[in-house]
C-alpha atoms as a PDB file:
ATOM      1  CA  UNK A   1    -113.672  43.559  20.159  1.00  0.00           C
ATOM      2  CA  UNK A   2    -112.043  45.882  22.498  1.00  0.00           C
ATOM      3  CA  UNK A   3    -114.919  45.782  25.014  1.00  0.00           C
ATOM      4  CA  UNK A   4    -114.493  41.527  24.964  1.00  0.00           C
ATOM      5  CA  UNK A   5    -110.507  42.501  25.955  1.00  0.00           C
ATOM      6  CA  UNK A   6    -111.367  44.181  28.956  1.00  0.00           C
ATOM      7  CA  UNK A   7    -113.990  41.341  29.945  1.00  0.00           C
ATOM      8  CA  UNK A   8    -111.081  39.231  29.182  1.00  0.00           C
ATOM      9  CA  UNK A   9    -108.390  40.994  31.723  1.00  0.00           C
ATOM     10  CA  UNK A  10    -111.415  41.873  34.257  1.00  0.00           C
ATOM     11  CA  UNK A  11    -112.003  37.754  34.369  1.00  0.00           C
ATOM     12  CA  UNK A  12    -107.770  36.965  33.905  1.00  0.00           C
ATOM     13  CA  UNK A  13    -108.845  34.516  30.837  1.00  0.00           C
ATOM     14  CA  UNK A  14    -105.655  33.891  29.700  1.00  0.00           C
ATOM     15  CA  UNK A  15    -106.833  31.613  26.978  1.00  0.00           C
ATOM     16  CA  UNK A  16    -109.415  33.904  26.044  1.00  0.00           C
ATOM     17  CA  UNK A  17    -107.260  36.930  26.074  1.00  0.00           C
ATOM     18  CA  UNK A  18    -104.788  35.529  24.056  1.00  0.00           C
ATOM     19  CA  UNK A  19    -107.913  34.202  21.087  1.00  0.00           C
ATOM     20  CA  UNK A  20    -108.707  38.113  20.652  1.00  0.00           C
ATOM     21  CA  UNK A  21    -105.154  38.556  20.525  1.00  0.00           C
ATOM     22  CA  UNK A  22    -104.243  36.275  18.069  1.00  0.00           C
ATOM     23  CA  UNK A  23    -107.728  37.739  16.029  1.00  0.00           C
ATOM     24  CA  UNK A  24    -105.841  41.051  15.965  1.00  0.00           C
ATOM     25  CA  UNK A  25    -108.037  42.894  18.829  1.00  0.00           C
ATOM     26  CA  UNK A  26    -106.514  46.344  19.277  1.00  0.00           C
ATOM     27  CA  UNK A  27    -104.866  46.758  22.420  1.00  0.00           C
ATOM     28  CA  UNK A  28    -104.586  50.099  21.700  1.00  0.00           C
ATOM     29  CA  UNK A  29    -107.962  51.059  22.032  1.00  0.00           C
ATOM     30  CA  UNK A  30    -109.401  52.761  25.884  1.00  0.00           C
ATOM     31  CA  UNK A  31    -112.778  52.210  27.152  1.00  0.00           C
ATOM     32  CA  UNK A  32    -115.746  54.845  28.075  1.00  0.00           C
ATOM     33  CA  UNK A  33    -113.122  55.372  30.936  1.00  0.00           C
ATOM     34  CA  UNK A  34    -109.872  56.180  29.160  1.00  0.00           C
ATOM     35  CA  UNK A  35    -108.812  53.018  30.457  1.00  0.00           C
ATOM     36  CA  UNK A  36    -106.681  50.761  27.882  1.00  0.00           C
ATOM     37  CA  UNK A  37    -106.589  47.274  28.364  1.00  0.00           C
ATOM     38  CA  UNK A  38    -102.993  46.867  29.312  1.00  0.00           C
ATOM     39  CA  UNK A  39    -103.394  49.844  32.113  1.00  0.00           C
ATOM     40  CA  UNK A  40    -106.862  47.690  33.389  1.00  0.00           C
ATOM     41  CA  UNK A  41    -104.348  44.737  34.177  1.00  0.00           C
ATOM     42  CA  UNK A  42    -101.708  46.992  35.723  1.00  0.00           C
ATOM     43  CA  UNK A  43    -104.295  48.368  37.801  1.00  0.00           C
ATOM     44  CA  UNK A  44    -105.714  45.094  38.598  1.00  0.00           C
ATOM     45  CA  UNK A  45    -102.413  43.538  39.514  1.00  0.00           C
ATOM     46  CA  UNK A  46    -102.362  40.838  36.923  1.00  0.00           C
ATOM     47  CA  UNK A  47     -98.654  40.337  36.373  1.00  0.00           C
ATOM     48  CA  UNK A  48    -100.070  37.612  33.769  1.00  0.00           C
ATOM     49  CA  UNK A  49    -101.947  39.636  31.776  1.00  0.00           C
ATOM     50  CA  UNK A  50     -99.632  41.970  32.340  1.00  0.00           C
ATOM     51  CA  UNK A  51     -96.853  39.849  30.438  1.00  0.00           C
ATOM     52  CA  UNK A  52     -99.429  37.941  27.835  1.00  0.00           C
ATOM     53  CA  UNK A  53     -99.852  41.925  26.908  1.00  0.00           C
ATOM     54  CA  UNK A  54     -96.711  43.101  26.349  1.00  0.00           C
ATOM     55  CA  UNK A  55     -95.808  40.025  24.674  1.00  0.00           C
ATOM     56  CA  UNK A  56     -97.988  40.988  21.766  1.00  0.00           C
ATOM     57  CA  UNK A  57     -96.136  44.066  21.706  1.00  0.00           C
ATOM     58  CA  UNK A  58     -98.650  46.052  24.321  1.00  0.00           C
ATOM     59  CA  UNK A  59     -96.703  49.562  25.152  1.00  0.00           C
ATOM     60  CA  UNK A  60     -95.185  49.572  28.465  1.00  0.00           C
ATOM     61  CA  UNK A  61     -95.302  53.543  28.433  1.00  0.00           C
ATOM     62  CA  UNK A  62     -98.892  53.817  27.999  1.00  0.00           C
ATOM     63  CA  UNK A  63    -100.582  56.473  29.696  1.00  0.00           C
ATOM     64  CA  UNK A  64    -104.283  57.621  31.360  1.00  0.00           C
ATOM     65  CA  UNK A  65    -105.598  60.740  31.056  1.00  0.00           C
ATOM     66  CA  UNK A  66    -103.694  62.654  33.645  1.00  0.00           C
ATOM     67  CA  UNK A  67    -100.613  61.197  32.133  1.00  0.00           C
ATOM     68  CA  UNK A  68    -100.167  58.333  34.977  1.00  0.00           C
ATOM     69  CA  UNK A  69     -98.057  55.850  32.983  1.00  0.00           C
ATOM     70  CA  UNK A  70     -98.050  52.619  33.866  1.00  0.00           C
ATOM     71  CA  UNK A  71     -95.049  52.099  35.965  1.00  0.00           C
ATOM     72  CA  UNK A  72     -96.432  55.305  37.918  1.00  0.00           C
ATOM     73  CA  UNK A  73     -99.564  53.428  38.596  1.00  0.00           C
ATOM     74  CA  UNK A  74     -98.064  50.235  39.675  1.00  0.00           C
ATOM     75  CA  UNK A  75     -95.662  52.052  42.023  1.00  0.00           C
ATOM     76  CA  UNK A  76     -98.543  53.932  43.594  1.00  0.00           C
ATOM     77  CA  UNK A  77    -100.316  50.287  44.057  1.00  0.00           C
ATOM     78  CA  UNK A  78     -97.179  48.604  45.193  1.00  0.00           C
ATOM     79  CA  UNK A  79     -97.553  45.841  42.415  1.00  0.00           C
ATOM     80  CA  UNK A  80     -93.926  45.149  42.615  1.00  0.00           C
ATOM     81  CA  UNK A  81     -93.517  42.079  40.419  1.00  0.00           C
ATOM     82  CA  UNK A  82     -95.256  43.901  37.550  1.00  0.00           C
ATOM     83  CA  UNK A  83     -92.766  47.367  38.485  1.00  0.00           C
ATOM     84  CA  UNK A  84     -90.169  44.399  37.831  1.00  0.00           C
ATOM     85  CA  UNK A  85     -91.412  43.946  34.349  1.00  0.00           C
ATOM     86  CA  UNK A  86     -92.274  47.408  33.131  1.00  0.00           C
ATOM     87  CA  UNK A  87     -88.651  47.941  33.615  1.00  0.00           C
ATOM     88  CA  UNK A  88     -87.391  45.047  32.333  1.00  0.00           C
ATOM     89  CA  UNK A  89     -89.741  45.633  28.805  1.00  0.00           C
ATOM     90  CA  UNK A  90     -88.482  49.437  28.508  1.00  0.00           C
ATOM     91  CA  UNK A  91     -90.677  51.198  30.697  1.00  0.00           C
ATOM     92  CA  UNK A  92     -89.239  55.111  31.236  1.00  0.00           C
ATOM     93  CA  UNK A  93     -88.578  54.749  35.381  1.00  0.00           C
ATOM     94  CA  UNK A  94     -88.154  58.911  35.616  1.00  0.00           C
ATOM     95  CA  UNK A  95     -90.916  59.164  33.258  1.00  0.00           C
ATOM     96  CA  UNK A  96     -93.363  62.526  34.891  1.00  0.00           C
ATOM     97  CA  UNK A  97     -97.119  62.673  35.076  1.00  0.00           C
ATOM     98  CA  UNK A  98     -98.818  66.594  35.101  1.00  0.00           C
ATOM     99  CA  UNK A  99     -97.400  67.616  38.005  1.00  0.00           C
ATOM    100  CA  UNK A 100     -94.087  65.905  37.367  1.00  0.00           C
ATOM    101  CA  UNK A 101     -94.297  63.014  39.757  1.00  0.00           C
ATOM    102  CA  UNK A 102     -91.907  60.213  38.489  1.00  0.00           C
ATOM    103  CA  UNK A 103     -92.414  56.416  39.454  1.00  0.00           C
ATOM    104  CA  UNK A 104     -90.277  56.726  42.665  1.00  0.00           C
ATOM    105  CA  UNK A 105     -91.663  59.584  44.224  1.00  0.00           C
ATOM    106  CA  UNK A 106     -95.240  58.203  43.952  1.00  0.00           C
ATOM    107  CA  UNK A 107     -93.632  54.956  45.552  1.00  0.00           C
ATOM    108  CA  UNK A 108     -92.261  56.566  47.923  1.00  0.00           C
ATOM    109  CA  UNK A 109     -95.041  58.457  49.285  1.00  0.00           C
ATOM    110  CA  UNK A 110     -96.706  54.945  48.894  1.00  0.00           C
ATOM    111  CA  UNK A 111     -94.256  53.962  51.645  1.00  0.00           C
ATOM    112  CA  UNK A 112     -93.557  50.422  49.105  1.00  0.00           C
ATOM    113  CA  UNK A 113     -89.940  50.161  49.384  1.00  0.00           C
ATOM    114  CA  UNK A 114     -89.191  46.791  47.821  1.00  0.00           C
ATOM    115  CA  UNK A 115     -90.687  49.093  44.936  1.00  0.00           C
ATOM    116  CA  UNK A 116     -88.559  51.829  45.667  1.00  0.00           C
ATOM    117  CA  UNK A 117     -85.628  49.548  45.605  1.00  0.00           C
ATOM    118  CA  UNK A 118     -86.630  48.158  42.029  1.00  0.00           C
ATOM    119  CA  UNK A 119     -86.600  51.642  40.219  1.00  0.00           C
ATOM    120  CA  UNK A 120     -83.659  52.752  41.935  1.00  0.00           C
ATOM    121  CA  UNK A 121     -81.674  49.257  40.663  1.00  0.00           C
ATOM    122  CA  UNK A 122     -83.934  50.278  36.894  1.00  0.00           C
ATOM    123  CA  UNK A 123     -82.129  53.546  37.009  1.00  0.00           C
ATOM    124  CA  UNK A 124     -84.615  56.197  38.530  1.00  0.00           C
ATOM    125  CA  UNK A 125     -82.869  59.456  38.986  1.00  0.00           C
ATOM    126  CA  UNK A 126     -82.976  60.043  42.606  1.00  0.00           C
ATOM    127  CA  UNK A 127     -82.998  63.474  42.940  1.00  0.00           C
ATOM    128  CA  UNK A 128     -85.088  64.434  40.055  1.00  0.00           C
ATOM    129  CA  UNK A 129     -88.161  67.048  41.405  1.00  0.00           C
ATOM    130  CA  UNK A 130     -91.712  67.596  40.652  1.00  0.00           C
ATOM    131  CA  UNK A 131     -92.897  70.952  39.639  1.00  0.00           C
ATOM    132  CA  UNK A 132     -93.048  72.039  43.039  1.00  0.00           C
ATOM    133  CA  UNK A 133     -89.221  71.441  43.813  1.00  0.00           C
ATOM    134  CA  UNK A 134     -90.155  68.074  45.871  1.00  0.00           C
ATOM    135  CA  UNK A 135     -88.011  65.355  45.341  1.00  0.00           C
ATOM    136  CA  UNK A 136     -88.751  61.603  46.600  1.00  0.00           C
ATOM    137  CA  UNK A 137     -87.130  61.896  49.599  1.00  0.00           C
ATOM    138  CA  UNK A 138     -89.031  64.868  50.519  1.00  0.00           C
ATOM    139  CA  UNK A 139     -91.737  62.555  50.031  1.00  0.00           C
ATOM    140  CA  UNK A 140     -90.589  59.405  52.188  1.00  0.00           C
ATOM    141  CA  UNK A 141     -89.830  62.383  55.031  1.00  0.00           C
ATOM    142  CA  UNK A 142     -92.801  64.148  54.818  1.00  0.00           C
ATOM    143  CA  UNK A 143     -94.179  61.005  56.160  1.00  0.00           C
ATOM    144  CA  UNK A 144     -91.078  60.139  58.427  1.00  0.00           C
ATOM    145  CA  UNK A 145     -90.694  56.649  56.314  1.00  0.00           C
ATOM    146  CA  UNK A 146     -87.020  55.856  57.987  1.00  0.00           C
ATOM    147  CA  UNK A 147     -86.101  52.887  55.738  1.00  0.00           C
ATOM    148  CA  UNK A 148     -87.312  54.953  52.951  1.00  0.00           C
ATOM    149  CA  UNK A 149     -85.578  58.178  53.763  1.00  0.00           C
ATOM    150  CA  UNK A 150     -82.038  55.792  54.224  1.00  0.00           C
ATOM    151  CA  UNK A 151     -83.152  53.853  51.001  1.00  0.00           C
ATOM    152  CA  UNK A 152     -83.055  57.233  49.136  1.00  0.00           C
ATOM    153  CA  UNK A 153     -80.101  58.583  50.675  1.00  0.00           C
ATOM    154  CA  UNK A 154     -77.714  55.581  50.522  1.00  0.00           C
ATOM    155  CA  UNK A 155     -78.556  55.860  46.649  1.00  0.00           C
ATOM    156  CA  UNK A 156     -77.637  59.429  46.694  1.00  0.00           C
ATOM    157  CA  UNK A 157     -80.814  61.669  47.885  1.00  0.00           C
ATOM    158  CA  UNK A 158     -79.242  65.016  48.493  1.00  0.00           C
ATOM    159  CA  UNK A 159     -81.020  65.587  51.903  1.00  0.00           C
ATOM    160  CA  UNK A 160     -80.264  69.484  51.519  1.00  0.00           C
ATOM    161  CA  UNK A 161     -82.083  70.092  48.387  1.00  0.00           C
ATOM    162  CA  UNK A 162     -84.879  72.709  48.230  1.00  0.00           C
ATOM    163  CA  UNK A 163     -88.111  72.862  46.842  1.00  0.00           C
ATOM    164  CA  UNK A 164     -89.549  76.030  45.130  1.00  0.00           C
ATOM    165  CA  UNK A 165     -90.503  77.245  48.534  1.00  0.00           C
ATOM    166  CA  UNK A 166     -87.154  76.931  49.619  1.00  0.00           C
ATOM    167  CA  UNK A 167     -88.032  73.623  52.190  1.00  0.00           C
ATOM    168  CA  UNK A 168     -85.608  70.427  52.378  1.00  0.00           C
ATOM    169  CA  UNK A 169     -86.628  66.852  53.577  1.00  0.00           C
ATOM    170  CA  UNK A 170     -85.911  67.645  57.258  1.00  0.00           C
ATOM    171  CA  UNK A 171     -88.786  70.350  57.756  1.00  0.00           C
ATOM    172  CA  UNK A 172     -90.603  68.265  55.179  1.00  0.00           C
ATOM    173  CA  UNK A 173     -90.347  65.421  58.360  1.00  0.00           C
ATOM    174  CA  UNK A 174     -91.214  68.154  60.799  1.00  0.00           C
ATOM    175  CA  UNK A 175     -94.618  68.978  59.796  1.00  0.00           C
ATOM    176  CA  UNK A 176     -96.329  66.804  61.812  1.00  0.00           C
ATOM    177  CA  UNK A 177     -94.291  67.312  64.513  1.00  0.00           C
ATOM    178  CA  UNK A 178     -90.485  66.935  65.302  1.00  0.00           C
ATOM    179  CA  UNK A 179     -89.132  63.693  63.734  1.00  0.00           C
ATOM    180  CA  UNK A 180     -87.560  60.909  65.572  1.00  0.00           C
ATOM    181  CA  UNK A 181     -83.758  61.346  66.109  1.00  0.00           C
ATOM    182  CA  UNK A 182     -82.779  58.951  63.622  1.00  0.00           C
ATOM    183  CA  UNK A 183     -84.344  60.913  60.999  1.00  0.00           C
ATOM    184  CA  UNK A 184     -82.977  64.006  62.249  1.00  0.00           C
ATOM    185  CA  UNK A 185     -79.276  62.428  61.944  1.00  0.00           C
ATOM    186  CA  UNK A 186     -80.331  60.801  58.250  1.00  0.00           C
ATOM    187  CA  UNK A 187     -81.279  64.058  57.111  1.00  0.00           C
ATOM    188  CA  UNK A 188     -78.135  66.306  58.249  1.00  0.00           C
ATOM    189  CA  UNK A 189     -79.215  68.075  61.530  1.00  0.00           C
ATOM    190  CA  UNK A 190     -80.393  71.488  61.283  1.00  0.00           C
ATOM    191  CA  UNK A 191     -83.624  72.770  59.742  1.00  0.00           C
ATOM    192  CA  UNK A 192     -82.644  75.631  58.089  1.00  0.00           C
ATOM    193  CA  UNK A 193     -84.933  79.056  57.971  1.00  0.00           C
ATOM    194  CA  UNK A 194     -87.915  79.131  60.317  1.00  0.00           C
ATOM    195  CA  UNK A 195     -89.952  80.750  58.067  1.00  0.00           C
ATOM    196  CA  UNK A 196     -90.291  77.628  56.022  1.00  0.00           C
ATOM    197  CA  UNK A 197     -92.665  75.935  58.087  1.00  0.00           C
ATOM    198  CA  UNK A 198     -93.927  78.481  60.654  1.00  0.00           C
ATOM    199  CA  UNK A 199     -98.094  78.371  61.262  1.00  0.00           C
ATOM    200  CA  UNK A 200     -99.885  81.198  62.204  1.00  0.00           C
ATOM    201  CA  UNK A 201     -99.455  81.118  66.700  1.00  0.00           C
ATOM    202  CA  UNK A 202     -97.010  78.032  66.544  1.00  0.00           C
ATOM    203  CA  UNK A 203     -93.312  78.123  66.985  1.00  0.00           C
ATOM    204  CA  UNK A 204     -91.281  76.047  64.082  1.00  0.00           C
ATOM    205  CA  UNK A 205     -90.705  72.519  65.866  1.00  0.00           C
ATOM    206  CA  UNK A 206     -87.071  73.573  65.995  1.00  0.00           C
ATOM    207  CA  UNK A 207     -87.798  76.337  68.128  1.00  0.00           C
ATOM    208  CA  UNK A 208     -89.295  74.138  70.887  1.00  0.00           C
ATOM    209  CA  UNK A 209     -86.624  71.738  71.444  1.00  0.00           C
END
């Protein structure tokens, strides 16, 4: 029965998802893959499904392997409209996966910032940090993502927090190179130590202006 749900999502046969539905198939129950059928229509982007699922009382905290929940995965795809409704149906926003990457930093290293924007309105904590110290705005700088990085701090990003290595967002924005002025000025001016993000034969970016 479970194997029909997946061929049900994989097709988006409503009328045939909701038949093994209403014959009690167990939603509950992952394939050779791990994958459950309500995280095969996240991934998919089947807001549909999606809300046919969690109608019949599919868990919107469900997890993978790695402990991606779903919300994490739909950030990371940018499937906004169905980020909409994993909120809306009790989804944990500053739920962490292993390596204690919430919803909005994956989004934001995604670059999606309409989906950045939903989790911050859901309640994401803004400055919460994986177990390296990074933080979401460390993420959005690390890849100089300006309507991110003023996203993030407009909602409260502290753009002087460090990571276990003792980095903020600035040098996180510096290490491809030194970021654009407006950057520089969103993330408070000065880099901080050198030794942060000095290469072997390289000055620090700082250093060379």
């Amino acid at each position: 029965m479970s194997g029909t749900l997946h061929e049900a999502i994989t097709n988006s046969d409503l009328h045939g998802l909701k038949r093994l539905l209403d014959a009690g198939a167990d939603m509950t129950q992952a394939d050779a893959a791990g994958v459950s059928p309500l995280m095969l229509a996240v991934k998919q982007g089947n807001t549909a499904v999606v809300r046919l699922l969690l109608d019949y009382r599919g868990d919107p905290n469900t997890r993978d392997r790695a402990g991606m929940s779903l919300i994490m995965i739909a950030a990371g795809m940018r499937h906004l409209e169905i980020v909409k409704l994993l909120a809306q149906r009790g989804a944990h926003v500053d739920a962490a996966n292993e390596e204690g990457n919430t919803a909005l930093m994956i989004a934001a290293r995604a670059g999606a910032q309409a989906v950045v924007q939903v989790l911050l309105e859901a309640g994401a904590d803004v400055n919460a940090a994986n177990r390296d110290g990074v933080t979401a705005l460390m993420q959005a700088s690390r890849l100089q993502q300006v309507a991110i990085i003023k996203q993030l701090i407009d909602a409260g990003a502290e753009p002087r927090a460090l990571d276990m290595y003792g980095r903020r967002a600035l040098i996180y924005a510096g290490e491809k190179g030194p970021p654009p002025a407006v950057i520089t000025r969103l993330l408070g001016g000065a880099a901080g130590p050198a030794k942060s993000v000095k290469t072997a034969g390289s000055k620090p970016w700082w250093k060379i202006w």
